[in-house]
C-alpha atoms as a PDB file:
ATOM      1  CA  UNK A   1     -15.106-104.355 -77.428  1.00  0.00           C
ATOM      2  CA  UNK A   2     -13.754-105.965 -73.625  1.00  0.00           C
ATOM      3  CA  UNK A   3     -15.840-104.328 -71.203  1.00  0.00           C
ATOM      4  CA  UNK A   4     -13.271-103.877 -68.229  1.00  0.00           C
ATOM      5  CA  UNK A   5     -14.548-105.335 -64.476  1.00  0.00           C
ATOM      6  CA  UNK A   6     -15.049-101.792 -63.102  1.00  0.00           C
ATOM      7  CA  UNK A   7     -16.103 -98.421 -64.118  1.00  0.00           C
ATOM      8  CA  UNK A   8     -13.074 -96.639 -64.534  1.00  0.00           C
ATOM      9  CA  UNK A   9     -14.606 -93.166 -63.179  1.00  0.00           C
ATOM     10  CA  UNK A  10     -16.441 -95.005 -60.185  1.00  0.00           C
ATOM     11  CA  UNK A  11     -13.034 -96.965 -59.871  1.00  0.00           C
ATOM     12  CA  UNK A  12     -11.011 -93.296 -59.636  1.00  0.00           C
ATOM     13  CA  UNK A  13     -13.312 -92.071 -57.223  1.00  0.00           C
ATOM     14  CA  UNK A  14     -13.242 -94.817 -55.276  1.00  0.00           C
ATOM     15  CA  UNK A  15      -9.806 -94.944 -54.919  1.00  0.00           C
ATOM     16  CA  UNK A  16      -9.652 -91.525 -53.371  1.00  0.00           C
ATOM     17  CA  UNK A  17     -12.029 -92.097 -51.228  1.00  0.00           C
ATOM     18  CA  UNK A  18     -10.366 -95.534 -50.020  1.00  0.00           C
ATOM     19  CA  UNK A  19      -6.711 -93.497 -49.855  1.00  0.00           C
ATOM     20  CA  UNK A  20      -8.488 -91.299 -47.233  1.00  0.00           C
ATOM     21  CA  UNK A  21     -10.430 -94.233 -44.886  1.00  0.00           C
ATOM     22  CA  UNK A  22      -7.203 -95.691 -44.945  1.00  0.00           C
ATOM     23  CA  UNK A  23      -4.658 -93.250 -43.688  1.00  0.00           C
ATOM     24  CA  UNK A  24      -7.514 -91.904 -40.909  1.00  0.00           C
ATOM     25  CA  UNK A  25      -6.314 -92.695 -37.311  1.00  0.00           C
ATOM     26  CA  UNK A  26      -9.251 -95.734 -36.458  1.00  0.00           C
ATOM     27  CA  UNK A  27      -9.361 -99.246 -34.584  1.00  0.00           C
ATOM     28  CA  UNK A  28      -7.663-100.883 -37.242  1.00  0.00           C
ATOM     29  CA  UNK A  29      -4.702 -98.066 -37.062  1.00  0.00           C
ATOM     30  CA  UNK A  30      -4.372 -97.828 -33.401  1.00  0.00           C
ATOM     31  CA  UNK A  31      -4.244-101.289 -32.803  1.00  0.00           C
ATOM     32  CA  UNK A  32      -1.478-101.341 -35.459  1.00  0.00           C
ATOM     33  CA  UNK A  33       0.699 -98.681 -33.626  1.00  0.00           C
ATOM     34  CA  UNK A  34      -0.063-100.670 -30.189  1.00  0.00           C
ATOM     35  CA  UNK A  35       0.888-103.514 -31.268  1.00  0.00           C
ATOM     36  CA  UNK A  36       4.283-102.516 -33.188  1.00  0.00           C
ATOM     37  CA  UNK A  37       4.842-100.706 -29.768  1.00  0.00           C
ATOM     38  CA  UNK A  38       4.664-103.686 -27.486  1.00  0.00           C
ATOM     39  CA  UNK A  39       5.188-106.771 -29.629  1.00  0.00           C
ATOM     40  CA  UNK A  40       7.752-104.822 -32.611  1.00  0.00           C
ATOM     41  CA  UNK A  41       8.053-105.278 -35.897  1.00  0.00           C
ATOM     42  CA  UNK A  42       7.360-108.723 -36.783  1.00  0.00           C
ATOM     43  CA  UNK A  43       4.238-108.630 -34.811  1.00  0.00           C
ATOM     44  CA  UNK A  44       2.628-105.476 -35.963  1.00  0.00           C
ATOM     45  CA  UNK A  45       3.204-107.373 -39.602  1.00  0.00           C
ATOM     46  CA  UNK A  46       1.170-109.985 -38.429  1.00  0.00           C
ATOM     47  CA  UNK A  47      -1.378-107.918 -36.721  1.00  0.00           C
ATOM     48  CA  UNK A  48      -1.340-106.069 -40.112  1.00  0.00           C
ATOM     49  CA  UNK A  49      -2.067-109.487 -42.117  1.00  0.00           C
ATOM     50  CA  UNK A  50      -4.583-110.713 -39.869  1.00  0.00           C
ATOM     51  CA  UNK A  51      -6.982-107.490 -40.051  1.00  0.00           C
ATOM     52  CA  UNK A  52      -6.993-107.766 -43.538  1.00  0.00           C
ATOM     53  CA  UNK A  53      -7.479-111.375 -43.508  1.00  0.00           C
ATOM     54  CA  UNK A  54     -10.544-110.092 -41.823  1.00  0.00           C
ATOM     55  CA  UNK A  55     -11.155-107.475 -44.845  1.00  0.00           C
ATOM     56  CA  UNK A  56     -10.956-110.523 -47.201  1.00  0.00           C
ATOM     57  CA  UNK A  57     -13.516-111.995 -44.973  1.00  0.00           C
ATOM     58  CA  UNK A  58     -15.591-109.383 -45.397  1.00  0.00           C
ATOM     59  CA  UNK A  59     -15.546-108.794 -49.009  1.00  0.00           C
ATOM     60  CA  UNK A  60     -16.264-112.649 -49.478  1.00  0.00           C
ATOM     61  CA  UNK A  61     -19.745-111.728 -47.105  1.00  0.00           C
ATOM     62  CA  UNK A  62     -20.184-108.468 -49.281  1.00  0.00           C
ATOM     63  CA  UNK A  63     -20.421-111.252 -52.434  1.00  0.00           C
ATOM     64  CA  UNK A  64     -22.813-113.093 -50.582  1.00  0.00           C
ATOM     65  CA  UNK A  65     -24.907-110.516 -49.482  1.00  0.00           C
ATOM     66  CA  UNK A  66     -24.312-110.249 -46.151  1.00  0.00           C
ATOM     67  CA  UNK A  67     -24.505-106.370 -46.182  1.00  0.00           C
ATOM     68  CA  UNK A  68     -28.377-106.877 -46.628  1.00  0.00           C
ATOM     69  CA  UNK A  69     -28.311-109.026 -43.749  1.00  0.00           C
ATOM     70  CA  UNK A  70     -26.341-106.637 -41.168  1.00  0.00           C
ATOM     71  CA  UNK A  71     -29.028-104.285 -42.299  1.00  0.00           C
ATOM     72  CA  UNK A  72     -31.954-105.656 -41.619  1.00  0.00           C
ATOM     73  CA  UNK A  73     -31.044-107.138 -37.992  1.00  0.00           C
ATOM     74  CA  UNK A  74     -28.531-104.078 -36.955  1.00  0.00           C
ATOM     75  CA  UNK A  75     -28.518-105.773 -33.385  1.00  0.00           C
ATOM     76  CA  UNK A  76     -26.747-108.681 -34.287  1.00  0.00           C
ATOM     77  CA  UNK A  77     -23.776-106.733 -35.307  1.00  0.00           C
ATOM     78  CA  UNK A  78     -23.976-104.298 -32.529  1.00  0.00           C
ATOM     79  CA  UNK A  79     -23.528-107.346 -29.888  1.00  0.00           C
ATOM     80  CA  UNK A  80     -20.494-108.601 -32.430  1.00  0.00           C
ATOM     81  CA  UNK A  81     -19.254-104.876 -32.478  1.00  0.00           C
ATOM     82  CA  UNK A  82     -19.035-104.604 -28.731  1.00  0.00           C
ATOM     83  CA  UNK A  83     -18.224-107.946 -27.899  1.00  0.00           C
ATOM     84  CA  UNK A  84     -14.727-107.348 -30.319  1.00  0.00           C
ATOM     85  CA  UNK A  85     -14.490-103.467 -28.394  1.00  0.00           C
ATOM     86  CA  UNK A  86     -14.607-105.448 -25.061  1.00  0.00           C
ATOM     87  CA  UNK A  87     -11.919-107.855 -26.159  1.00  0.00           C
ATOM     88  CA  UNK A  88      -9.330-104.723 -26.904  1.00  0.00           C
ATOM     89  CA  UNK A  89     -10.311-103.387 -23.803  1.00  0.00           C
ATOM     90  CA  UNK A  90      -8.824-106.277 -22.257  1.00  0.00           C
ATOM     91  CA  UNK A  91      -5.823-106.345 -24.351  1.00  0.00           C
ATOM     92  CA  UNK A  92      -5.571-102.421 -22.914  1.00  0.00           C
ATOM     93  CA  UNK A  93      -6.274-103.326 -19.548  1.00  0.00           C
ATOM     94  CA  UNK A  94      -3.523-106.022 -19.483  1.00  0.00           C
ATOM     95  CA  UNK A  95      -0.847-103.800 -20.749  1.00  0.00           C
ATOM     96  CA  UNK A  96      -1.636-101.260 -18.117  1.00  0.00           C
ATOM     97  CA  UNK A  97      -1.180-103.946 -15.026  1.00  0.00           C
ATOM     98  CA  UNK A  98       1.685-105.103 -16.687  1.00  0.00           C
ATOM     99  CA  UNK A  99       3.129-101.730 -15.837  1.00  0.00           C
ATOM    100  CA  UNK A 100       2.610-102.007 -11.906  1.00  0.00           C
ATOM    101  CA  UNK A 101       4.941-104.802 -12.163  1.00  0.00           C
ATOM    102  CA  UNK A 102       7.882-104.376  -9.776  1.00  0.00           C
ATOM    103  CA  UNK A 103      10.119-101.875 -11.708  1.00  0.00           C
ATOM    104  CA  UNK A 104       7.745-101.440 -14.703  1.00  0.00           C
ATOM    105  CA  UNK A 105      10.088-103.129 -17.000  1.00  0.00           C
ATOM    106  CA  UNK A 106       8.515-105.424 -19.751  1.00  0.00           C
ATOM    107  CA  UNK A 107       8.599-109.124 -19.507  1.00  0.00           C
ATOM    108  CA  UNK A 108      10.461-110.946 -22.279  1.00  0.00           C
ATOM    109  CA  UNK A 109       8.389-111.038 -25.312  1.00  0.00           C
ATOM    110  CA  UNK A 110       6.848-114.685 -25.888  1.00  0.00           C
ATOM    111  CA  UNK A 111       4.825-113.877 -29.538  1.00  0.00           C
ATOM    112  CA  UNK A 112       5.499-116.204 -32.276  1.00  0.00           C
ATOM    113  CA  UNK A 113       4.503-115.116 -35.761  1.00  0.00           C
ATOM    114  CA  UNK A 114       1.286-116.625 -36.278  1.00  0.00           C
ATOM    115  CA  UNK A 115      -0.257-116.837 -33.527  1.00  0.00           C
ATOM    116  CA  UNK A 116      -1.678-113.961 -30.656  1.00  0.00           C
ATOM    117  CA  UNK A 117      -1.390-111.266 -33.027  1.00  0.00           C
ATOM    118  CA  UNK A 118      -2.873-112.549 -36.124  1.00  0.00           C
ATOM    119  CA  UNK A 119      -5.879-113.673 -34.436  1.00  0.00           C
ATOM    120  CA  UNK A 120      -5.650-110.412 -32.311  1.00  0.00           C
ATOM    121  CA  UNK A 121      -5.905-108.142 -35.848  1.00  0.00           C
ATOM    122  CA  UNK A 122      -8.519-110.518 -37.272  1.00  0.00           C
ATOM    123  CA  UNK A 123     -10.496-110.071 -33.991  1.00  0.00           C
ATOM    124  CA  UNK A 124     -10.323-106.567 -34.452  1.00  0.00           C
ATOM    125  CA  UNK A 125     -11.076-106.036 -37.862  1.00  0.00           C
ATOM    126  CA  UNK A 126     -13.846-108.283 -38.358  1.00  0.00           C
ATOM    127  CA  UNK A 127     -15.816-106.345 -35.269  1.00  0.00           C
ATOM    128  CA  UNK A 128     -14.706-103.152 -36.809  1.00  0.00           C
ATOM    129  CA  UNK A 129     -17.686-100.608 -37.091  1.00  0.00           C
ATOM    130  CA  UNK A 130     -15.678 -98.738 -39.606  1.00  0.00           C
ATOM    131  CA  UNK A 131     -15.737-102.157 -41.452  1.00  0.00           C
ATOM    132  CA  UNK A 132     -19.236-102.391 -41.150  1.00  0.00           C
ATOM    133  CA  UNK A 133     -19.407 -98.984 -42.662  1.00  0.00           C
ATOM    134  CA  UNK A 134     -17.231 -99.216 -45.266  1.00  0.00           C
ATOM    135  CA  UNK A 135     -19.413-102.037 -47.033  1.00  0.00           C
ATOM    136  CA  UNK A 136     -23.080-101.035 -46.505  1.00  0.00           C
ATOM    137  CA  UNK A 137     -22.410 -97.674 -46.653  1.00  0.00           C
ATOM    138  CA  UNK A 138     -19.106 -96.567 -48.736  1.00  0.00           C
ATOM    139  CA  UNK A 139     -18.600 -99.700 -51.086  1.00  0.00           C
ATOM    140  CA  UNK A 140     -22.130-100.138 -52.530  1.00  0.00           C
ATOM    141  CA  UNK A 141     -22.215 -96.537 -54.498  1.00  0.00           C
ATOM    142  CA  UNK A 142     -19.175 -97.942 -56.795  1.00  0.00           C
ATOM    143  CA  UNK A 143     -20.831-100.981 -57.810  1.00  0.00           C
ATOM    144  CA  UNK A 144     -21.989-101.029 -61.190  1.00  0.00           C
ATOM    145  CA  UNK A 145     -25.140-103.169 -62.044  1.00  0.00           C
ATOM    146  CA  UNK A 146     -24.290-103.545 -65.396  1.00  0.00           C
ATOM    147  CA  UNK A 147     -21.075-105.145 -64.732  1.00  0.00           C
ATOM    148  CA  UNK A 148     -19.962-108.702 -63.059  1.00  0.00           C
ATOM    149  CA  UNK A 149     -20.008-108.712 -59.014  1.00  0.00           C
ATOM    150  CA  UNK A 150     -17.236-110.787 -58.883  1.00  0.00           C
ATOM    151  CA  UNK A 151     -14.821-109.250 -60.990  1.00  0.00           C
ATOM    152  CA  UNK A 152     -15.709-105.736 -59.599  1.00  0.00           C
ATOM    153  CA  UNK A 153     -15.561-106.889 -55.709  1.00  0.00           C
ATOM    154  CA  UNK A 154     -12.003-108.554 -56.692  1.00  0.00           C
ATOM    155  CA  UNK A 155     -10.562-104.910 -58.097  1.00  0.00           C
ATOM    156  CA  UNK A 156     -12.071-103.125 -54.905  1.00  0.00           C
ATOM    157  CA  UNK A 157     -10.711-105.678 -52.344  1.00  0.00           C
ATOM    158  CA  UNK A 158      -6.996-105.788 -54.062  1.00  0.00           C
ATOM    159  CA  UNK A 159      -7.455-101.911 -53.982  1.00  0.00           C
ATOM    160  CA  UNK A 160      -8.258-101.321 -50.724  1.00  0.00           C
ATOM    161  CA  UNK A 161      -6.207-104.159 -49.360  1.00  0.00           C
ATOM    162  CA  UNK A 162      -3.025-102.588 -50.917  1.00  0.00           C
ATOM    163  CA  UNK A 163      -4.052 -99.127 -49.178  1.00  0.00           C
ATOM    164  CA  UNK A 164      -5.066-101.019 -45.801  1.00  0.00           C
ATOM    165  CA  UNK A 165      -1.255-102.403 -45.848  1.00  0.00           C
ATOM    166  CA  UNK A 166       0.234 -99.539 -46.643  1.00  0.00           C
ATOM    167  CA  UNK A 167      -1.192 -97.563 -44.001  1.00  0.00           C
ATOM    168  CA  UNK A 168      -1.687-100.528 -41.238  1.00  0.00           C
ATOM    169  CA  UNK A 169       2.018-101.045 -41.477  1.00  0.00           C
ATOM    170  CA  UNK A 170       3.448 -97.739 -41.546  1.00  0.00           C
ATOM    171  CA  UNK A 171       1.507 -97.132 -37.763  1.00  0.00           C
ATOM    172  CA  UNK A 172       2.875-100.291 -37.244  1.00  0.00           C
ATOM    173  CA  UNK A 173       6.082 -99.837 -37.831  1.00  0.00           C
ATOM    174  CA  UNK A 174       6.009 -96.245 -36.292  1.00  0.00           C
ATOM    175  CA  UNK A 175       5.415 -97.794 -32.853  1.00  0.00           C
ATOM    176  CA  UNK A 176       7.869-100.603 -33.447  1.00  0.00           C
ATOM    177  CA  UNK A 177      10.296 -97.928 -33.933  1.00  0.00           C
ATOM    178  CA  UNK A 178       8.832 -95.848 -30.679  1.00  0.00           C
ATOM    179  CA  UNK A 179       9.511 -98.958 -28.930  1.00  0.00           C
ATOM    180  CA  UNK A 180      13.372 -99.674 -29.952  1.00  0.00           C
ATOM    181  CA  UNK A 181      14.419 -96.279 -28.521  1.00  0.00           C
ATOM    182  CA  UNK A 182      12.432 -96.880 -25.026  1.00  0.00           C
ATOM    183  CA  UNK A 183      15.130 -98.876 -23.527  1.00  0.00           C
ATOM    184  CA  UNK A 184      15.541 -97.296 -19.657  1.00  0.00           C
ATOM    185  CA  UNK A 185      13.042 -98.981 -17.248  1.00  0.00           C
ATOM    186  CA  UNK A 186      11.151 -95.395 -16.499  1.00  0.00           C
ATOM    187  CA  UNK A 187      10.657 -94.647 -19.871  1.00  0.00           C
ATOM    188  CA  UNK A 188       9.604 -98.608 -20.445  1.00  0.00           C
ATOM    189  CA  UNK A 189       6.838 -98.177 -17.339  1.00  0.00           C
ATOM    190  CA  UNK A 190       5.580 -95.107 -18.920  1.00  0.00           C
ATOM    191  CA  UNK A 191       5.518 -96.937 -22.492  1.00  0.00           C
ATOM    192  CA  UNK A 192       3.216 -99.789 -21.124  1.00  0.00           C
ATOM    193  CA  UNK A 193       0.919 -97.054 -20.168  1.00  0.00           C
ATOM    194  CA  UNK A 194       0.864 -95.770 -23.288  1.00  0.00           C
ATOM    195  CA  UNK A 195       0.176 -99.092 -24.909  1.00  0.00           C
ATOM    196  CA  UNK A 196      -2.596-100.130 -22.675  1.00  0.00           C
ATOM    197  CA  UNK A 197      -4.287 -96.437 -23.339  1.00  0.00           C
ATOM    198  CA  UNK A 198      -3.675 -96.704 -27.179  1.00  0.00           C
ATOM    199  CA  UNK A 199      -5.554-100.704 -27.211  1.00  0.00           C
ATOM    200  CA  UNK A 200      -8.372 -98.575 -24.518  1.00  0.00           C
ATOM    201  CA  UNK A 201      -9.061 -95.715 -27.244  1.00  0.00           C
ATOM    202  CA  UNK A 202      -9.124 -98.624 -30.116  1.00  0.00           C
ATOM    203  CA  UNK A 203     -12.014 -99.967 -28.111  1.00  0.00           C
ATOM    204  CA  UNK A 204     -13.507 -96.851 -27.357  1.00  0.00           C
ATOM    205  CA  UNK A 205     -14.008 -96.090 -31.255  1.00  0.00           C
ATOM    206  CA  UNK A 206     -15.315 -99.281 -32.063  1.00  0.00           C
ATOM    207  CA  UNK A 207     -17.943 -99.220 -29.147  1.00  0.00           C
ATOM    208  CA  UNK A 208     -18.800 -95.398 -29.825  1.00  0.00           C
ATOM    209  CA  UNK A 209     -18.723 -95.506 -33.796  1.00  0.00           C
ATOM    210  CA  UNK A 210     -20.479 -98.300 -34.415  1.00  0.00           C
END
């Protein structure tokens, strides 16, 4: 009889549990919506695919053990954790004195795909408490002992990479759109704000959870 990578009851649960991490409002999320919001579409895609670049990252360290390791010297991470929370801050705080500019209207955008907002969503992701969470706290429970590590960690990363994309890009795309119908230059001023306050509160949750 083919013994199948996962348990399929532990695989189940899992997935229910990953449906629900996914669609709740975190870092990863609000950086998503902040980014569709300033950048658009294209760059809240790339955002998107660099956080879970990040999440591939971190499943290839869950392989290797590196769970273990955040464990036993917890204040490693925490500098990582707030050193990535202090970098969003910036990103927020930049948005907001864009918006004192004379008028408050946005400057022409200048991203490219490939380059500030992929390594902006990796940055994020891979300093992510809720990352750090998910895989010494949530992921271990589902892995069974009497089954390959590889083959399991493969079916949970594709699994909660599909969810991550789902979700990621819908907030994404929900700010993009926010963004095409703030056209006058009041409304723009006021949407800046609202960027800079939505990259603030993504830092926020990754200082405070962690």
């Amino acid at each position: 009889m083919v013994q199948l990578p996962v348990d399929p009851a532990r695989f189940a649960t899992f997935l229910g549990v990953m449906a629900v991490m996914a669609v709740t409002p975190g870092p990863a999320n609000v950086f998503a919506i902040a980014t569709g919001a300033e950048k658009g579409k294209a760059a809240a895609l790339t955002a998107v695919a660099g956080m879970n670049l990040a999440t591939l990252v971190w499943f290839a360290a869950a392989a290797l053990g590196l769970g273990g390791i955040i464990l036993a010297f917890p204040r490693a991470f925490h500098l990582v954790a707030l050193a990535g929370a202090a970098y969003v801050a910036w990103l927020g705080v930049k948005s907001l004195l864009a918006a004192r500019q004379a008028g408050g209207e946005l400057a022409p955008s200048r991203f490219k795909p490939g380059r500030s907002a992929l390594r902006d969503g990796f940055a994020v992701q891979i300093s992510n408490p809720k990352a750090v969470l998910f895989f010494t706290a949530v992921l271990p429970p589902f892995l069974d002992p009497h089954r390959p590590l590889p083959s399991q960690l493969l079916a949970f990363a594709c699994a909660t990479i599909g969810f991550d994309l789902i979700s990621m890009s819908s907030y994404g795309l929900g700010g993009a759109a926010l963004a095409a119908r703030m056209t006058e230059p009041g409304f723009r001023r006021v949407f800046q704000v609202g960027v800079g306050l939505l990259l603030l509160a993504a830092a926020a949750l990754m200082a405070l959870r962690h």
